[in-house]
Protein backbone atom coordinates (compact mmCIF):
# COMPACT_ATOMS: atom_id res chain seq x y z
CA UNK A 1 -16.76 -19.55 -11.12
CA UNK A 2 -15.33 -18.65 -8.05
CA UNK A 3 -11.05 -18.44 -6.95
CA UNK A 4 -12.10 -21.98 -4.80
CA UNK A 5 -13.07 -23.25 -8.27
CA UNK A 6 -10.39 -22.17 -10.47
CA UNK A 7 -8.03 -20.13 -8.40
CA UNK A 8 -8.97 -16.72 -10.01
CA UNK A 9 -10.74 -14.10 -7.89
CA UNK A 10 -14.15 -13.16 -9.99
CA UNK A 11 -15.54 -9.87 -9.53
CA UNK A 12 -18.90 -10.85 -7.52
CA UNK A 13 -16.16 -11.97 -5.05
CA UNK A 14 -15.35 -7.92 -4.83
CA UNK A 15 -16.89 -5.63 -2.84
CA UNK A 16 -17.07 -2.15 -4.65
CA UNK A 17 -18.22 1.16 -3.05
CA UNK A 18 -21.67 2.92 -4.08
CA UNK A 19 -22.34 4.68 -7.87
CA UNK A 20 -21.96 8.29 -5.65
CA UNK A 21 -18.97 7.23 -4.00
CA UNK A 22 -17.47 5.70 -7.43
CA UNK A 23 -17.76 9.21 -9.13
CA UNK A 24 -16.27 11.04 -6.24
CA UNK A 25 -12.22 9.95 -7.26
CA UNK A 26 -9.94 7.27 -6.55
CA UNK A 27 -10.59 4.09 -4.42
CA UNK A 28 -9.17 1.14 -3.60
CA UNK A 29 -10.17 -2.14 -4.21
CA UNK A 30 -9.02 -5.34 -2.01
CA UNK A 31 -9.34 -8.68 -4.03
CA UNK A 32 -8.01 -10.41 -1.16
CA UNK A 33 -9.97 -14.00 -0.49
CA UNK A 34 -7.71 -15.80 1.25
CA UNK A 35 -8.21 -16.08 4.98
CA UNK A 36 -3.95 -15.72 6.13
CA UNK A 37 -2.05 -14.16 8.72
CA UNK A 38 -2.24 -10.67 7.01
CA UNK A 39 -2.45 -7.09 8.04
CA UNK A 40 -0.16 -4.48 6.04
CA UNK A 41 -3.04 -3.12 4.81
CA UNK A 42 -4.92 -2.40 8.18
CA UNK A 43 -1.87 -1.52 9.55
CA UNK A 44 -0.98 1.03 6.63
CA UNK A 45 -3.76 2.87 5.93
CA UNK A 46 -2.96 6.66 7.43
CA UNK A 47 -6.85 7.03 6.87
CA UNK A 48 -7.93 3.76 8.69
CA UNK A 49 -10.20 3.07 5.79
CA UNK A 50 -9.22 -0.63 6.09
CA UNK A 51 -9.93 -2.77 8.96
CA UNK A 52 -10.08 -6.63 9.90
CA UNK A 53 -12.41 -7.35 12.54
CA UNK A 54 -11.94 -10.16 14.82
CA UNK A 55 -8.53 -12.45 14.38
CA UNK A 56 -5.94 -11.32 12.22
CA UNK A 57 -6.92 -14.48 9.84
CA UNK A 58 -10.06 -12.40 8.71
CA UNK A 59 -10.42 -10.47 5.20
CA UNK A 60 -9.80 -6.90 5.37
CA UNK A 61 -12.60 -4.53 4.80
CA UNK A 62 -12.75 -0.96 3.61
CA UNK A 63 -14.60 1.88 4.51
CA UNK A 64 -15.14 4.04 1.17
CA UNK A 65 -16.25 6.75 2.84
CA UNK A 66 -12.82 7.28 4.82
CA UNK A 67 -10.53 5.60 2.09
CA UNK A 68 -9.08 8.38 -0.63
CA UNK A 69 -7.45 6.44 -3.07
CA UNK A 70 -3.79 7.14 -1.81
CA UNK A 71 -2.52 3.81 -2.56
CA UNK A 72 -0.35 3.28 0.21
CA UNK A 73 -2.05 -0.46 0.95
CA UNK A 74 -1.47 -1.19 -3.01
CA UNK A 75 1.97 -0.66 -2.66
CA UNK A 76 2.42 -2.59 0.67
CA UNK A 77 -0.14 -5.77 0.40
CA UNK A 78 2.14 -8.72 0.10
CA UNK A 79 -0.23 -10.82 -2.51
CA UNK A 80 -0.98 -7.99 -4.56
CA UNK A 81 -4.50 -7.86 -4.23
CA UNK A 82 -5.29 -4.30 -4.05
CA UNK A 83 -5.50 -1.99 -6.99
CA UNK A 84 -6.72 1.87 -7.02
CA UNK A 85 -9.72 2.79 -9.19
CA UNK A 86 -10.51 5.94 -10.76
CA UNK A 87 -13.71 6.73 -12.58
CA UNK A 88 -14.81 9.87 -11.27
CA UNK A 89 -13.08 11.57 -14.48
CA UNK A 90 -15.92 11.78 -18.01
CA UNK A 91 -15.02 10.16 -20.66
CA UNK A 92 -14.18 6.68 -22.16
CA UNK A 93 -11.35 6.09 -19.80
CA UNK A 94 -10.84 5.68 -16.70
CA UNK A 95 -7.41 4.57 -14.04
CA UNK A 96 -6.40 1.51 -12.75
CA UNK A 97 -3.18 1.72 -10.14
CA UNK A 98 -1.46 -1.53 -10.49
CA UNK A 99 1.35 -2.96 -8.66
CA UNK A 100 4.28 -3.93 -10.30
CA UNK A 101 7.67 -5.61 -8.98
CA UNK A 102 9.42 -5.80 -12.83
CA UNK A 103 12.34 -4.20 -13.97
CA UNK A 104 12.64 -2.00 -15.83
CA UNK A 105 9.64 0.22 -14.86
CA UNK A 106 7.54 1.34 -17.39
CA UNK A 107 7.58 4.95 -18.00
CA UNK A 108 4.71 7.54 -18.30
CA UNK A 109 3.00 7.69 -21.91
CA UNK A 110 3.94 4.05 -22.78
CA UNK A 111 1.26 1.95 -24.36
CA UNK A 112 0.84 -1.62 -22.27
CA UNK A 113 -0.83 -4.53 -22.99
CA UNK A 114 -3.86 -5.21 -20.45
CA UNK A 115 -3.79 -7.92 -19.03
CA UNK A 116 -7.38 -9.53 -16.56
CA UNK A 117 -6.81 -11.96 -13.43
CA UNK A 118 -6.27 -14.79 -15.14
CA UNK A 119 -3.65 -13.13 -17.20
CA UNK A 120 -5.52 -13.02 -20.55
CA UNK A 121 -5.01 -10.71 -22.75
CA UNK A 122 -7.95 -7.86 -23.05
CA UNK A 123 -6.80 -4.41 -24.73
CA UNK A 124 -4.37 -1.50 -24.44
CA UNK A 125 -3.88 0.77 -22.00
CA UNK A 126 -1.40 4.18 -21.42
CA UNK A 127 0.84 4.36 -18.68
CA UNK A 128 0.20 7.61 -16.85
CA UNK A 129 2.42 7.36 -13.75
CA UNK A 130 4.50 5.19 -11.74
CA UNK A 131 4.86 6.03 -8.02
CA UNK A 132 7.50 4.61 -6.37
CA UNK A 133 8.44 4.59 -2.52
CA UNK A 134 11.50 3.83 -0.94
CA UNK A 135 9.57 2.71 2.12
CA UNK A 136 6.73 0.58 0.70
CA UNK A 137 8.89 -0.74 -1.91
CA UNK A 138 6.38 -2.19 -4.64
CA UNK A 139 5.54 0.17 -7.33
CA UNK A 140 2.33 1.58 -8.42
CA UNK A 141 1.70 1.85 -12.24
CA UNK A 142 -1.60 3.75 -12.87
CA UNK A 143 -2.64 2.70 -16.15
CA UNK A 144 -5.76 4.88 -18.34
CA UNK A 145 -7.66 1.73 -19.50
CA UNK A 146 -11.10 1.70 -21.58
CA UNK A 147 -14.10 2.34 -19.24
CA UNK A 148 -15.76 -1.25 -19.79
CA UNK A 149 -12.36 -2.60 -19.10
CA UNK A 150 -11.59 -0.79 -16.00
CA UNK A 151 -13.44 -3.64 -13.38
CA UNK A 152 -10.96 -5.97 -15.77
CA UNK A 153 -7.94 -5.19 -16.34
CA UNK A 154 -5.44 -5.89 -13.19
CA UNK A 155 -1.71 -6.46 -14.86
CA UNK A 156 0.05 -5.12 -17.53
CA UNK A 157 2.28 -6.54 -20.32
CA UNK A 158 4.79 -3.88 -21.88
CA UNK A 159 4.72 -4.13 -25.59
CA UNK A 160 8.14 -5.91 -25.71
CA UNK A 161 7.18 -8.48 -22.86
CA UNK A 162 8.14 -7.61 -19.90
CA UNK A 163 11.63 -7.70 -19.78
């Protein structure tokens, strides 16, 4: 199904960088569908990594071999449709950086609840960090999620519900 169909993005609707440039670090990932006035993103991104060609309706794009993983559009993007990947690391986990406008914050080394796009419930997770910016306001939670769950999971639930 596609987000026309049932209003959640699925991932053959996401374009993801190359196996080499996945083991390399952190990326970002835009799950943006929706053609809209939109450009914090673009506009953001100190590496230009991110572009949107033609009218300012258009989907952004990203150039993985200029983006770093900073996370600087995750924190800005008004739908929240950007998250950070990072499976360059071995083993059975790998980061997701989600963003997050609850209160209270979760805190490093708290177990969450993972939670896929159409807000289903698919495993545990451990917070690692939360990055917060006084200028690009939403938080970042970067969550260590299972490998096979890592193209999956893009919200949290704190244990207690989120408050």
């Amino acid at each position: 199904m596609s987000y026309l169909e049932n209003g959640i993005v699925s991932p053959k609707e996401i374009t993801l960088p190359d196996e080499k440039r996945r083991k390399k670090g952190p990326y970002a990932v835009i799950e943006c569908v929706q053609r809209i006035p939109c450009d914090p993103c673009a506009s953001s991104c100190p590496f230009k990594a991110i572009t949107i060609e033609g009218s300012i309706n258009e989907l952004p794009r990203i150039n993985y071999e200029l983006c770093t993983g900073c996370g600087v559009c995750v924190s800005l993007c008004p739908g929240l449709a950007i998250f950070i990947i990072d499976e360059s690391k071995e083993g059975e986990e790998g980061i997701v950086g989600i963003p997050y406008e609850f209160l209270p914050l979760p805190e490093a080394g708290e177990e969450v609840i993972l939670l896929d796009r159409g807000g289903k419930e698919i495993g545990k997770g451990k917070v690692e960090r939360v990055k917060k910016d006084k200028k690009t306001k939403t938080p970042v939670v970067y969550v260590r999620v299972p490998r096979e769950r890592i193209m999956d999971a893009r919200f949290i639930k704190r244990e207690g519900g989120n408050d």
